[in-house]
N, C-alpha and C. Protein backbone atom coordinates (compact mmCIF):
# COMPACT_ATOMS: atom_id res chain seq x y z
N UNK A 1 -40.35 33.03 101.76
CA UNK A 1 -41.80 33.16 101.77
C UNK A 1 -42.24 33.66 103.13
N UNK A 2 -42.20 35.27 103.19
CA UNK A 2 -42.64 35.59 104.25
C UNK A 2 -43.84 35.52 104.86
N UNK A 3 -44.75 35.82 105.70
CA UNK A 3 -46.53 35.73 106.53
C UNK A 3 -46.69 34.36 106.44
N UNK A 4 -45.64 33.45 106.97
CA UNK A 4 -46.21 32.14 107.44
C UNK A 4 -46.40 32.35 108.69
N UNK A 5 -45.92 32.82 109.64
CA UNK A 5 -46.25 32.74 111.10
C UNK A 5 -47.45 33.10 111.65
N UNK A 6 -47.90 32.53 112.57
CA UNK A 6 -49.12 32.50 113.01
C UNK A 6 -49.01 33.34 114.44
N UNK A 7 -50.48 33.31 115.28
CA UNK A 7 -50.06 33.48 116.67
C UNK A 7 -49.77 32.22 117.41
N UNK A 8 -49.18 32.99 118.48
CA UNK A 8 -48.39 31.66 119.62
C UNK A 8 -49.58 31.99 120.94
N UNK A 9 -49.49 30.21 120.72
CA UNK A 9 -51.09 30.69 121.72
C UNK A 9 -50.28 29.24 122.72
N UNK A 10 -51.05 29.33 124.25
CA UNK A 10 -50.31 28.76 125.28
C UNK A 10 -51.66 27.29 125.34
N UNK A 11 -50.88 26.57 125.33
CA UNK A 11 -51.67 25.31 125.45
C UNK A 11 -52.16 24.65 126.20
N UNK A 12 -51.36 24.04 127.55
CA UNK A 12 -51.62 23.06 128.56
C UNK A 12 -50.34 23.77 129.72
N UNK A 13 -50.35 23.03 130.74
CA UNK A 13 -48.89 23.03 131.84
C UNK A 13 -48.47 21.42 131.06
N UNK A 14 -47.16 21.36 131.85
CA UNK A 14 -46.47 20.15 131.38
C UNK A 14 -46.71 19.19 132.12
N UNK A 15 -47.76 19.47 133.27
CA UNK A 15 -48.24 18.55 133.86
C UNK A 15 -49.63 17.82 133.25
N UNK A 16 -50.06 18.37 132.36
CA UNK A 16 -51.07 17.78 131.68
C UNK A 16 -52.50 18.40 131.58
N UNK A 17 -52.40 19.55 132.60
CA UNK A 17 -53.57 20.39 132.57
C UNK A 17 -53.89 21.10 131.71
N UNK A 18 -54.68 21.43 131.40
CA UNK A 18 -55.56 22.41 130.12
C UNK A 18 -55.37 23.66 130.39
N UNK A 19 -54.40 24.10 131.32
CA UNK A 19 -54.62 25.53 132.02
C UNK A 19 -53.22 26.29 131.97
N UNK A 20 -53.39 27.34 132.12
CA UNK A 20 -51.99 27.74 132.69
C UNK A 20 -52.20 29.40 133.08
N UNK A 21 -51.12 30.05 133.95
CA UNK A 21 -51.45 31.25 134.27
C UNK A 21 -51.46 31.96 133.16
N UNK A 22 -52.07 33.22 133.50
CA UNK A 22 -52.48 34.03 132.81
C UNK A 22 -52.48 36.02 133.93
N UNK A 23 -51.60 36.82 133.60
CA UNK A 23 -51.69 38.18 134.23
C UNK A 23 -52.15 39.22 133.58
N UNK A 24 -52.54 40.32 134.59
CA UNK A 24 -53.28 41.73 133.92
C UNK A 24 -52.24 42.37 134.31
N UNK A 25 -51.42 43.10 133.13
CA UNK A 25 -50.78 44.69 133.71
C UNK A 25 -50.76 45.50 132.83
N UNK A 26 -50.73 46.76 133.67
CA UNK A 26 -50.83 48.05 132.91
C UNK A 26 -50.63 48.11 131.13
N UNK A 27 -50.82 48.41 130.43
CA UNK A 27 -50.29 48.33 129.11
C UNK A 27 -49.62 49.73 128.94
N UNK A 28 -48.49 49.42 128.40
CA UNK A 28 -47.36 50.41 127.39
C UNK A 28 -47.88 51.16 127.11
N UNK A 29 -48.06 52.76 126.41
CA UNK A 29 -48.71 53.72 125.95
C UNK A 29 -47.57 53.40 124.69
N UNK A 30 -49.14 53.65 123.48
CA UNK A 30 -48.68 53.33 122.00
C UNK A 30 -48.57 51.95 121.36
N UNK A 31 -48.38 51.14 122.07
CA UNK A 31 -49.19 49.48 121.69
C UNK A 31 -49.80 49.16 120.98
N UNK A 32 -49.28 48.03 119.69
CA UNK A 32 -50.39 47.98 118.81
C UNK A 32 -50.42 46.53 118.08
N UNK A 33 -49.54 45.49 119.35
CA UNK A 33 -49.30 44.72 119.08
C UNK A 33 -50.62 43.70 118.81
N UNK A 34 -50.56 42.43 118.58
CA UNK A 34 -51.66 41.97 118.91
C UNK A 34 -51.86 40.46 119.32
N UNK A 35 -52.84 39.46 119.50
CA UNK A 35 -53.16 38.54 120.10
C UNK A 35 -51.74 37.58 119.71
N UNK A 36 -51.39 36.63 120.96
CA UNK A 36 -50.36 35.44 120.22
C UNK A 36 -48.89 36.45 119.97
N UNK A 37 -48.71 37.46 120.33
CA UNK A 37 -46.79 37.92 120.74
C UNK A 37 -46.46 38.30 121.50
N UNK A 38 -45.35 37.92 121.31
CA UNK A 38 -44.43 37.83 122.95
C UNK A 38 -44.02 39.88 123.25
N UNK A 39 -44.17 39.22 124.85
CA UNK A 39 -44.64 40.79 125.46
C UNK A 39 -43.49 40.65 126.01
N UNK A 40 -43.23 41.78 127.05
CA UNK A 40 -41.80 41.97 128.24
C UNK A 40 -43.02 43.29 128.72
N UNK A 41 -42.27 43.60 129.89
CA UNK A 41 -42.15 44.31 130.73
C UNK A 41 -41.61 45.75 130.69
N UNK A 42 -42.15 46.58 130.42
CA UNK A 42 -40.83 48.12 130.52
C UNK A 42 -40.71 48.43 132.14
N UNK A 43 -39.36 48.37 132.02
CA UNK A 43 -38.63 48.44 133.31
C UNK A 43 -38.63 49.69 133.91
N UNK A 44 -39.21 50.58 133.21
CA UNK A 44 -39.03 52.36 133.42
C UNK A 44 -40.98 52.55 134.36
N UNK A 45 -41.93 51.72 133.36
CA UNK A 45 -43.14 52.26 134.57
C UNK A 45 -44.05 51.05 134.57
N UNK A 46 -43.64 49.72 134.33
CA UNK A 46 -44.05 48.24 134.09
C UNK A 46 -44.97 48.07 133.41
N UNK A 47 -44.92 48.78 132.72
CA UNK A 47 -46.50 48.77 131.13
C UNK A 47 -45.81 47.26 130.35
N UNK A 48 -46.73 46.67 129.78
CA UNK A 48 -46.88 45.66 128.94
C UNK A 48 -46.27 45.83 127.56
N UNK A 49 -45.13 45.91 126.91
CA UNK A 49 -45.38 46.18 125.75
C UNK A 49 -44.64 44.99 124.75
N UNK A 50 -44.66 45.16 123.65
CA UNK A 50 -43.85 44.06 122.41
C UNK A 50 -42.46 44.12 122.73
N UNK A 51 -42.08 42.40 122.99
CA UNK A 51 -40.41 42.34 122.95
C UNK A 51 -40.46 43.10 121.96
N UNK A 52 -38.50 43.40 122.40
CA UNK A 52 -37.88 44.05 121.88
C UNK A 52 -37.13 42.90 121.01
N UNK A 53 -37.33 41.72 120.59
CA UNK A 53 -36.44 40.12 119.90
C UNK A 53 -35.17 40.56 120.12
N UNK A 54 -34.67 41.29 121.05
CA UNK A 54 -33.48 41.12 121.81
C UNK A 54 -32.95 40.62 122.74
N UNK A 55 -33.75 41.04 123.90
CA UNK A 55 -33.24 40.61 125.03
C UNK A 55 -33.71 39.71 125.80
N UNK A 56 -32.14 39.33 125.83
CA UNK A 56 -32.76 37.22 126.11
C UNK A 56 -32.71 36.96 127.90
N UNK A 57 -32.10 37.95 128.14
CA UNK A 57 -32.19 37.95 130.14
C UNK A 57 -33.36 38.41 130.68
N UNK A 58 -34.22 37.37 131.32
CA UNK A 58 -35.65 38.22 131.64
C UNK A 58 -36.06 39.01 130.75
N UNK A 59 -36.55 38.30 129.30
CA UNK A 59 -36.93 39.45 128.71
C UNK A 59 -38.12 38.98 128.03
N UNK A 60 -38.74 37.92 128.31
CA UNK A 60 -39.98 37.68 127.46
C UNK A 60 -40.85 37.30 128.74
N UNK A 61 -41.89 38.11 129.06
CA UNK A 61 -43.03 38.18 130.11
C UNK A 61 -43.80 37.11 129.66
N UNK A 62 -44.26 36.44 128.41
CA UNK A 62 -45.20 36.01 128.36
C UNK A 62 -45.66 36.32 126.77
N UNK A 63 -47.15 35.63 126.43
CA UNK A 63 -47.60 36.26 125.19
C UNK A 63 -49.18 36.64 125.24
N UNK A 64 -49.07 37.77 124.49
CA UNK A 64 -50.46 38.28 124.71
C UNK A 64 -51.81 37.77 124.33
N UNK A 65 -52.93 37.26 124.70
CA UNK A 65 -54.27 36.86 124.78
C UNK A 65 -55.11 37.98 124.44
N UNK A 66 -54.53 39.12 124.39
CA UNK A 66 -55.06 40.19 123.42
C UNK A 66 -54.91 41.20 122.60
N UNK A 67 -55.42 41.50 121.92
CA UNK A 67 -54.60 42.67 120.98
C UNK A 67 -54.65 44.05 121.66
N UNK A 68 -53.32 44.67 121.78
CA UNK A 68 -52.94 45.98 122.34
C UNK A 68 -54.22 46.95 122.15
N UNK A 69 -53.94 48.14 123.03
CA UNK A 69 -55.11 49.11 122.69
C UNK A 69 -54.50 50.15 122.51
N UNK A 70 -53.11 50.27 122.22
CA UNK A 70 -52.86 51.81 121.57
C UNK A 70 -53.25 52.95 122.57
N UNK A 71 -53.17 52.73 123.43
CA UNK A 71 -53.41 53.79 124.47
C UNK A 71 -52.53 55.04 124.26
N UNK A 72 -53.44 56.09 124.70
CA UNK A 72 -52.35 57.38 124.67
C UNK A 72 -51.27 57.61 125.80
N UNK A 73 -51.76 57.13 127.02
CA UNK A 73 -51.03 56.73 128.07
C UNK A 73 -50.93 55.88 128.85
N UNK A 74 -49.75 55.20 129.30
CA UNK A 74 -49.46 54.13 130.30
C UNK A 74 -50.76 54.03 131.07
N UNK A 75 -51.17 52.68 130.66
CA UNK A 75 -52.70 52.40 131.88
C UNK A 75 -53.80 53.30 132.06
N UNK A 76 -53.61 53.87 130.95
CA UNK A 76 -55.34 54.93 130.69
C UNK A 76 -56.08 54.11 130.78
N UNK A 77 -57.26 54.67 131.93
CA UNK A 77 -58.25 53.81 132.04
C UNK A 77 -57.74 53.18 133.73
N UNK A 78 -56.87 52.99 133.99
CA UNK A 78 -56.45 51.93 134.93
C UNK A 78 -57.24 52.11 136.17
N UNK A 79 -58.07 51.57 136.67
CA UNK A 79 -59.06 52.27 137.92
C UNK A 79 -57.83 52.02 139.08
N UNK A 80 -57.75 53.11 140.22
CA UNK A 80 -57.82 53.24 141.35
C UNK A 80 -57.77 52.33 142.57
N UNK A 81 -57.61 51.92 143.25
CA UNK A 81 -57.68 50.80 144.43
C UNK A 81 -59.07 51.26 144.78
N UNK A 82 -59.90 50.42 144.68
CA UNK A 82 -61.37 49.80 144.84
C UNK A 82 -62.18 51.34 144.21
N UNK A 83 -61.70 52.12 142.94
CA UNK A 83 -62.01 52.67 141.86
C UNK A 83 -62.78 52.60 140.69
N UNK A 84 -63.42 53.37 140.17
CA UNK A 84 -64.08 52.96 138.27
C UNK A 84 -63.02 52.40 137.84
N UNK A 85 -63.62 51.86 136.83
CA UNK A 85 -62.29 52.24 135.28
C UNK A 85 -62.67 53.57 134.82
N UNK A 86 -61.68 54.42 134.34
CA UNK A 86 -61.50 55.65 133.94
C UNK A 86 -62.03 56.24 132.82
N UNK A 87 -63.48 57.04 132.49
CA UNK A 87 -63.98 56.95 131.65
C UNK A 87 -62.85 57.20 130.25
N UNK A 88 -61.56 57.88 130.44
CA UNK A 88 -60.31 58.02 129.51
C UNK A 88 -59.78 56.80 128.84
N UNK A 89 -60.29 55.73 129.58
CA UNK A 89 -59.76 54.52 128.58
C UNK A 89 -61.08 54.01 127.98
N UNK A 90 -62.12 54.51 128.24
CA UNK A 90 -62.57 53.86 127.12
C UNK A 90 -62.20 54.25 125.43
N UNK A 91 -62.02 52.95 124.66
CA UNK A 91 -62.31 53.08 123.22
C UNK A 91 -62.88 53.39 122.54
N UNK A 92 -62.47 54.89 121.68
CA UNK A 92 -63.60 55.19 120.89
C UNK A 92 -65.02 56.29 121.40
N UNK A 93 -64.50 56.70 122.68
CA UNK A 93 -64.86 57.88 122.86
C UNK A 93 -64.98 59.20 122.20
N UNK A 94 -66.26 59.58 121.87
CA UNK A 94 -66.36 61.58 121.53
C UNK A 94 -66.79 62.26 122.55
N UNK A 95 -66.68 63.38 122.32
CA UNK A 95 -67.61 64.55 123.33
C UNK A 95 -69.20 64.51 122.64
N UNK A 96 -69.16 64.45 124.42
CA UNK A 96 -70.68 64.39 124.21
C UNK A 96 -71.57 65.91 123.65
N UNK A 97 -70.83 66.76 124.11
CA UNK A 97 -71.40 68.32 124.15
C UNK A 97 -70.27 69.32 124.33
N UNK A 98 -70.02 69.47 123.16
CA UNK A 98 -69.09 71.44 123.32
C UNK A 98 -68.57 71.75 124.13
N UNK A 99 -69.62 71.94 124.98
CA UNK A 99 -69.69 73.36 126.22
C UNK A 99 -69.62 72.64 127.21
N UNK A 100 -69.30 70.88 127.39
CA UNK A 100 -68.88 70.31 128.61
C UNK A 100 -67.63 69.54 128.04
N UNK A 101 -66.55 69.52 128.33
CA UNK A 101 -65.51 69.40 127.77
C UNK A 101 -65.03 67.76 128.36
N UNK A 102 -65.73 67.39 129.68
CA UNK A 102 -65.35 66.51 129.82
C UNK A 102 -66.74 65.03 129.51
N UNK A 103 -67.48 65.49 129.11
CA UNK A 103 -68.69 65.00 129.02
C UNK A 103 -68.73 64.01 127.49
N UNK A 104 -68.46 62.30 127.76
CA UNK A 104 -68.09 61.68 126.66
C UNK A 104 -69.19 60.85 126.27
N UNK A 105 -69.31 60.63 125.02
CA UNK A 105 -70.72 59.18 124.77
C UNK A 105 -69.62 58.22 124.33
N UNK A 106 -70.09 56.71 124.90
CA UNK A 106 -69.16 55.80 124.05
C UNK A 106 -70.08 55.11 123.23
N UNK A 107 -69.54 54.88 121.95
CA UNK A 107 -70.46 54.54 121.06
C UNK A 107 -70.82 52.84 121.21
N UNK A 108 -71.60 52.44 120.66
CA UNK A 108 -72.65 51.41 120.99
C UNK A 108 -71.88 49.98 120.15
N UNK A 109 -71.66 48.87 121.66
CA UNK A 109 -70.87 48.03 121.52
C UNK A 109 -69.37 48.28 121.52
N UNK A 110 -68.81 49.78 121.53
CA UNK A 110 -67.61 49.88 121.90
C UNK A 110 -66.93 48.99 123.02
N UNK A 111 -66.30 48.46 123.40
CA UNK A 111 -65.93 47.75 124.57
C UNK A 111 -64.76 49.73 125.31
N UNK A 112 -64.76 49.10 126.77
CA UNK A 112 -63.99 49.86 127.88
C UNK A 112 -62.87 49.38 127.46
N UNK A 113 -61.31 50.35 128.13
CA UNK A 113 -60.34 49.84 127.99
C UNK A 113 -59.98 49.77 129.37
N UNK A 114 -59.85 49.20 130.18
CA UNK A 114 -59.24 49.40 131.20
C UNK A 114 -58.13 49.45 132.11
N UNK A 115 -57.04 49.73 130.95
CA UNK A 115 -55.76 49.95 131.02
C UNK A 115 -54.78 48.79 131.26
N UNK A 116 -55.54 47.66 130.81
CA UNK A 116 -54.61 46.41 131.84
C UNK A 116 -54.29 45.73 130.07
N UNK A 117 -53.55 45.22 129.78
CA UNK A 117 -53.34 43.59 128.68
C UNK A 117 -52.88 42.35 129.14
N UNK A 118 -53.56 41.47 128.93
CA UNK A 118 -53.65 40.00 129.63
C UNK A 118 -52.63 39.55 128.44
N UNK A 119 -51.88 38.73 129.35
CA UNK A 119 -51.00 37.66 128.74
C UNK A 119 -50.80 36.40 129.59
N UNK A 120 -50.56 35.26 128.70
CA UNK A 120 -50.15 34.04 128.89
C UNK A 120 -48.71 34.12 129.81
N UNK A 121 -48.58 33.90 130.77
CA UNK A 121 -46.92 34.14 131.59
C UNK A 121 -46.29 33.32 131.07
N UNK A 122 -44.93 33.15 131.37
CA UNK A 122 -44.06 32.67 130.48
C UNK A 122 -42.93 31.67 131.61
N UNK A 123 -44.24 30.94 132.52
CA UNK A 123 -43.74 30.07 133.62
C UNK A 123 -42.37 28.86 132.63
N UNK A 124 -41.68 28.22 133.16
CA UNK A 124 -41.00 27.24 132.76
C UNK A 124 -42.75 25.60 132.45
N UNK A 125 -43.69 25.40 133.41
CA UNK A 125 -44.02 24.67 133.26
C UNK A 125 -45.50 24.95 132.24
N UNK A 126 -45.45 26.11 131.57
CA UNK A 126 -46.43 26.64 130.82
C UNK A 126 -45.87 26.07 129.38
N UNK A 127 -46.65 25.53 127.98
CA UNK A 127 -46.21 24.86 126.79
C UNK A 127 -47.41 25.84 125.89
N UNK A 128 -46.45 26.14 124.80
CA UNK A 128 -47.21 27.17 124.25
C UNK A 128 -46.60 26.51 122.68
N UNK A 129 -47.29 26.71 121.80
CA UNK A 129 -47.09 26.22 120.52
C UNK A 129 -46.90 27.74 119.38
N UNK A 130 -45.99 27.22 118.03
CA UNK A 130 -45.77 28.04 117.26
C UNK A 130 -45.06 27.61 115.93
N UNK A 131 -45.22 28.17 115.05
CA UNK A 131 -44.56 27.47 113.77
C UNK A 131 -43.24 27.57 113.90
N UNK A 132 -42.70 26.46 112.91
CA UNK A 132 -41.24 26.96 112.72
C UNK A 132 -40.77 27.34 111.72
N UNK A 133 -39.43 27.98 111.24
CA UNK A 133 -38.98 28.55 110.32
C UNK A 133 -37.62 28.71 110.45
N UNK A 134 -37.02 29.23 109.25
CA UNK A 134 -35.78 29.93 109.65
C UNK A 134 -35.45 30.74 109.05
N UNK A 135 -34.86 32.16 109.68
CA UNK A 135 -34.59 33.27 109.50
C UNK A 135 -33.44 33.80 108.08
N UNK A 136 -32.93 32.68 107.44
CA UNK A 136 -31.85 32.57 106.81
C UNK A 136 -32.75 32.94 105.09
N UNK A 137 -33.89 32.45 105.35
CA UNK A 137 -34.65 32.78 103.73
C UNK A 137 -35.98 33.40 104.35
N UNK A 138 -36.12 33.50 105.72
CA UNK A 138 -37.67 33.84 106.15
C UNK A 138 -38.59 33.18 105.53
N UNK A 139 -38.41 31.79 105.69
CA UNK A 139 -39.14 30.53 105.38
C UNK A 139 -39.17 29.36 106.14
N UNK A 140 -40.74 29.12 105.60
CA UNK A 140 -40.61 27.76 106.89
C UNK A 140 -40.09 26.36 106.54
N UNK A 141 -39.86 25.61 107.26
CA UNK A 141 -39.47 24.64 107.57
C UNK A 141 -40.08 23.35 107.88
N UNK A 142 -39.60 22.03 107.61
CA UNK A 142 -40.48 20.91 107.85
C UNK A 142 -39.94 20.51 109.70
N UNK A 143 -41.16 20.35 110.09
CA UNK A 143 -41.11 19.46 111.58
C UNK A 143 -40.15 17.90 111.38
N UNK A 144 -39.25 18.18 112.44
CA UNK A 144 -39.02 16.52 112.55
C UNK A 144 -38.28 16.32 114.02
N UNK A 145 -38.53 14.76 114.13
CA UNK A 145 -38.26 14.32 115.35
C UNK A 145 -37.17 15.29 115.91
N UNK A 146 -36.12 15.43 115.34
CA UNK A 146 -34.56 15.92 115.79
C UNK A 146 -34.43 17.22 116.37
N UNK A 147 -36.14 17.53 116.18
CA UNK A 147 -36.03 19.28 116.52
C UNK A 147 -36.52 19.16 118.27
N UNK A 148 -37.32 18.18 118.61
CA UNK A 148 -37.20 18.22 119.97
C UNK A 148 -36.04 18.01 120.92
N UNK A 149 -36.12 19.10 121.64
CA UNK A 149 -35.16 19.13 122.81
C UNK A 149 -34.32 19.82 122.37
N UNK A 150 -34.14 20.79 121.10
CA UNK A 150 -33.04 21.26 120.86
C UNK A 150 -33.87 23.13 121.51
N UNK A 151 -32.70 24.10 121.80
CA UNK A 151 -33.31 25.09 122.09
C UNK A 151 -33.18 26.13 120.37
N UNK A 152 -33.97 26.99 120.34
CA UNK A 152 -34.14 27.91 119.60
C UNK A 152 -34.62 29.15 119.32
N UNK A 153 -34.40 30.14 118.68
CA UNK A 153 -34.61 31.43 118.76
C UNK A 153 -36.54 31.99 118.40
N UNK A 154 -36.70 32.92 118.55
CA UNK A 154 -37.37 33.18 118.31
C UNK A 154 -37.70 34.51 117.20
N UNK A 155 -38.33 34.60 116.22
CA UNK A 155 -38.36 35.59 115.37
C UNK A 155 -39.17 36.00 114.81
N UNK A 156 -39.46 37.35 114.21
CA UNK A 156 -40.79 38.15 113.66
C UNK A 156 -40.77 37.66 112.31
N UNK A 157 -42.12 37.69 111.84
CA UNK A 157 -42.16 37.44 110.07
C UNK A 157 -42.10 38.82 109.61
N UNK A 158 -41.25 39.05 108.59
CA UNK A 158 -41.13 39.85 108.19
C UNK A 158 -42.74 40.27 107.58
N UNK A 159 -43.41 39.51 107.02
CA UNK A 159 -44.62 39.97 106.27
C UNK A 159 -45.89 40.17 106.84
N UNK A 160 -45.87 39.64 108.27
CA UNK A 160 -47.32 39.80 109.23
C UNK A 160 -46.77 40.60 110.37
N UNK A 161 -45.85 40.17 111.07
CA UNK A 161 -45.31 40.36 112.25
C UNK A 161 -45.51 39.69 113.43
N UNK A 162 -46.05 38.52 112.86
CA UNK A 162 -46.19 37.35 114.25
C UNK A 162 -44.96 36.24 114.31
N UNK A 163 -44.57 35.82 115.27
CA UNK A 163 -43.32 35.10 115.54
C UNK A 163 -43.50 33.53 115.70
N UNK A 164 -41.79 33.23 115.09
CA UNK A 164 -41.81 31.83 114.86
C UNK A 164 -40.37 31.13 115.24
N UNK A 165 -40.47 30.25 115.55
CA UNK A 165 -38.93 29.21 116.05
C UNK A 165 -38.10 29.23 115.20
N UNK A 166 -37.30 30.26 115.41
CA UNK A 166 -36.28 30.34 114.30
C UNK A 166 -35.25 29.34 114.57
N UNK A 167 -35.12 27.73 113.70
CA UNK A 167 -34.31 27.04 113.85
C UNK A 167 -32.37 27.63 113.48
N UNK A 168 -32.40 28.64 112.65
CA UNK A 168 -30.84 29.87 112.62
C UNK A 168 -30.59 30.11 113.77
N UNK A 169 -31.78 30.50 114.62
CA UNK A 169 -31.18 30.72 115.88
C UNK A 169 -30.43 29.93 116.99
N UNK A 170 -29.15 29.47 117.85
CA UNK A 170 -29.34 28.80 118.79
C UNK A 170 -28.24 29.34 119.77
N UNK A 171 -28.08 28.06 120.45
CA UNK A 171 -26.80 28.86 121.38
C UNK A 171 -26.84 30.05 122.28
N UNK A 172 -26.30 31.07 122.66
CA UNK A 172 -26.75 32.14 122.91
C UNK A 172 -27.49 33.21 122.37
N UNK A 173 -28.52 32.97 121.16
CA UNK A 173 -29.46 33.54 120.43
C UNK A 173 -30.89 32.75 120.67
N UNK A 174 -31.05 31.70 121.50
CA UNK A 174 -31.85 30.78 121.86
C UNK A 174 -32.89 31.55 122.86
N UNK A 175 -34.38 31.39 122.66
CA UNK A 175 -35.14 31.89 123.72
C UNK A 175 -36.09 30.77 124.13
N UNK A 176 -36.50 29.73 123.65
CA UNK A 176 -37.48 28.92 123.71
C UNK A 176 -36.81 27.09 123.58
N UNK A 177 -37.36 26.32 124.24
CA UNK A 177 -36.89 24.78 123.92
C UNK A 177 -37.91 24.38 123.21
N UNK A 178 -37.89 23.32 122.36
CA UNK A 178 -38.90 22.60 121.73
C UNK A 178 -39.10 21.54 122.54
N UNK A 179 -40.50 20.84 123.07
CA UNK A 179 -40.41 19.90 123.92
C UNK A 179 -41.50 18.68 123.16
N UNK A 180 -42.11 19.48 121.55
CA UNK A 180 -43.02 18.20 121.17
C UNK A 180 -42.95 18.68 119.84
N UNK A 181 -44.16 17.96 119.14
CA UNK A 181 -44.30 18.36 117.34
C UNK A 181 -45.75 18.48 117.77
N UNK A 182 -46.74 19.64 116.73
CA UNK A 182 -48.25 19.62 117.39
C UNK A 182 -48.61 17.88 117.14
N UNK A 183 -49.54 17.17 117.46
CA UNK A 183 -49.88 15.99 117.53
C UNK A 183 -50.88 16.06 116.47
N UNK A 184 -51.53 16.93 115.69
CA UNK A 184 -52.68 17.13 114.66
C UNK A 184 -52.30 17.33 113.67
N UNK A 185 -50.55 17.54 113.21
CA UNK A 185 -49.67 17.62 112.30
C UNK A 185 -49.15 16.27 112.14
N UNK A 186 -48.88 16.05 110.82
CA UNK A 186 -47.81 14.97 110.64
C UNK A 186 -46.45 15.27 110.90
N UNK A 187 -45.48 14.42 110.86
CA UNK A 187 -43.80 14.73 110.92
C UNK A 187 -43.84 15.24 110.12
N UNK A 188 -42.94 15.77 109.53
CA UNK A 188 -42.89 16.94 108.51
C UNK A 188 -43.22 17.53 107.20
N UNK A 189 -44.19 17.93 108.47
CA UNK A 189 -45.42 19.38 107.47
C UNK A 189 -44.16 20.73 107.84
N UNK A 190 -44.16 21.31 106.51
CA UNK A 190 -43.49 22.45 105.88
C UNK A 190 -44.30 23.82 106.69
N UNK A 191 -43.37 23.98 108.24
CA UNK A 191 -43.80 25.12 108.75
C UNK A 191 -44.77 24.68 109.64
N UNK A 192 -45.11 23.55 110.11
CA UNK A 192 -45.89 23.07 111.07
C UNK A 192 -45.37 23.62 112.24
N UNK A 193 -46.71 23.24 113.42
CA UNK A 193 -46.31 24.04 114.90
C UNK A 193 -45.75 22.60 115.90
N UNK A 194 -44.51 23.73 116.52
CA UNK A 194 -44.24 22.69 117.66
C UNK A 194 -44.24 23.37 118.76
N UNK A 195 -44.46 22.50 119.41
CA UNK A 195 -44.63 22.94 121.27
C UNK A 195 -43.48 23.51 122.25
N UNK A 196 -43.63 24.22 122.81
CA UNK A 196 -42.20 24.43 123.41
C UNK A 196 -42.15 25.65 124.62
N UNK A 197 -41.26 25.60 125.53
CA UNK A 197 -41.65 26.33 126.62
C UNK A 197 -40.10 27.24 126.65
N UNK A 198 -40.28 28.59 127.39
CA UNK A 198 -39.65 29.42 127.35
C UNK A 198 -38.25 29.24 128.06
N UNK A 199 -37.43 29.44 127.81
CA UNK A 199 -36.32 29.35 128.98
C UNK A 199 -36.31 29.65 129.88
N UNK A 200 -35.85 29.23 131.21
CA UNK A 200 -35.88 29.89 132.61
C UNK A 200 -35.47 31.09 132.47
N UNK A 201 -33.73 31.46 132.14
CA UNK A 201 -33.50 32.25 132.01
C UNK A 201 -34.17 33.43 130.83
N UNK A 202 -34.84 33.46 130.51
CA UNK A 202 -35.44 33.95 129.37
C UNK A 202 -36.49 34.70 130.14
N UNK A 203 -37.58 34.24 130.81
CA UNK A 203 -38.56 34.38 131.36
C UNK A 203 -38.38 35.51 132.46
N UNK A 204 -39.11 36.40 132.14
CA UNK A 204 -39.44 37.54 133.00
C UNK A 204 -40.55 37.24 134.20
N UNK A 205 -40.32 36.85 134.82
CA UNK A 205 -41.38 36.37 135.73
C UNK A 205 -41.57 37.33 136.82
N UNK A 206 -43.02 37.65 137.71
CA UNK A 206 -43.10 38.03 138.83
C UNK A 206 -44.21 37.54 139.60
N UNK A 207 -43.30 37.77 140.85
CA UNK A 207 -44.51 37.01 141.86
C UNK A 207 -45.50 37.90 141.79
C-alpha cells in the first residue's frame, strides 16, 4: 500500500527546545522537490537539491521547509553581496513589452524567488519525526517499543514520493536512529510517526 508517507518535519533539539537550526542555500537548477525531504548538497556548485537515497557518507544536508522552485538555473535570483534579488528569479514572470526585452511584470501575489531553499539541518542534536514502513511490500508498519534505538534506513514512497523509516533497511543501509514513538500516537498504530535523528556519519553538515 503505497502514498502512506508523509512529510518529515523537524521537531524540537534533544535538549528539549522547540527549535532547531535551520539554513538558506543556493537551490539546484531543476528542483521540484518539496516541503518535508531530505536534501544533500551538490558537490559540483553547492545548490540544494533531493538526496540521491544513496549516499549514506555526508549525504543527507537536512530536510526541506520548502517546496523547490524549479529554477532554470543554480540560484537564479540569488542577490549579490549587499545586492537585489534578481528580477530572473522571480516566479512567474512575463514580458512586460515586446520591444523591451528585458522589461518583466510579476503577476499579482506571485511571491520572488530568491534563489536560496531553506532546510531543517541535519545536526546530530536536531529530532525530526516520520512514518514508518518497510520497503519489502512498500507498506507501513505498526510502532512499537523495540523500534527505539534501533538504526534504520530511509526510503521514498513509491506512490507520493515522500520518505519513510524503512525498518528493511539496517546495518550499513541505515541513515537515521529512532530515539522515540510520536507521543499523540498509541503503540502500535499501523504506519505511525517516530522520532529520530540523523546519523553523525550521515549528516552533511557545514559550518
Amino acid at each position: 500500500m503505497a502514498s502512506f508517507a508523509d512529510a518529515v518535519e523537524a521537531q524540537l533539539d534533544s535538549g528539549g527546545a522547540i527549535s532547531f537550526q535551520t539554513r538558506a542555500t543556493v537551490e539546484e537548477a531543476g528542483q521540484t522537490f518539496l516541503y518535508g525531504m531530505p536534501v544533500q548538497i551538490n558537490a559540483t556548485d553547492g545548490g540544494v537539491q533531493l538526496w540521491d537515497g544513496a549516499t549514506l557518507t555526508a549525504g543527507i544536508a537536512g530536510f526541506s521547509i520548502q517546496n523547490a522552485q524549479n529554477l532554470g538555473t543554480t540560484g537564479a535570483g540569488n542577490p549579490a553581496p549587499f545586492g537585489p534579488i534578481l528580477v530572473g528569479g522571480a516566479v512567474g514572470n512575463y514580458a512586460a513589452n515586446s520591444t523591451q526585452s528585458l522589461a518583466v511584470i510579476i503577476p499579482v501575489m506571485t511571491p520572488l524567488a530568491d534563489g536560496f531553499s531553506f532546510y531543517a539541518v541535519a545536526q546530530p542534536n536536531t529530532l525530526f519525526t516520520a512514518r514508518i514502513g518497510t520497503s519489502v511490500s512498500v507498506t507501513p508498519v505498526a510502532t512499537t517499543n523495540q523500534q527505539v534505538g534501533v538504526a534504520y534506513g530511509l526510503t521514498k514512497d513509491t506512490g507520493n514520493n515522500f520518505w519513510y523509516v524503512d525498518v528493511n533497511k539496517t546495518g550499513g543501509s541505515a541513515a537515521v536512529r529512532v530515539v522515540g514513538l510520536n507521543p499523540l500516537e498509541a503503540v502500535g498504530t499501523v504506519g505511525g510517526h517516530v522520532i529520530f535523528q540523523v546519523l553523525p556519519a550521515v549528516a552533511q553538515i557545514f559550518s
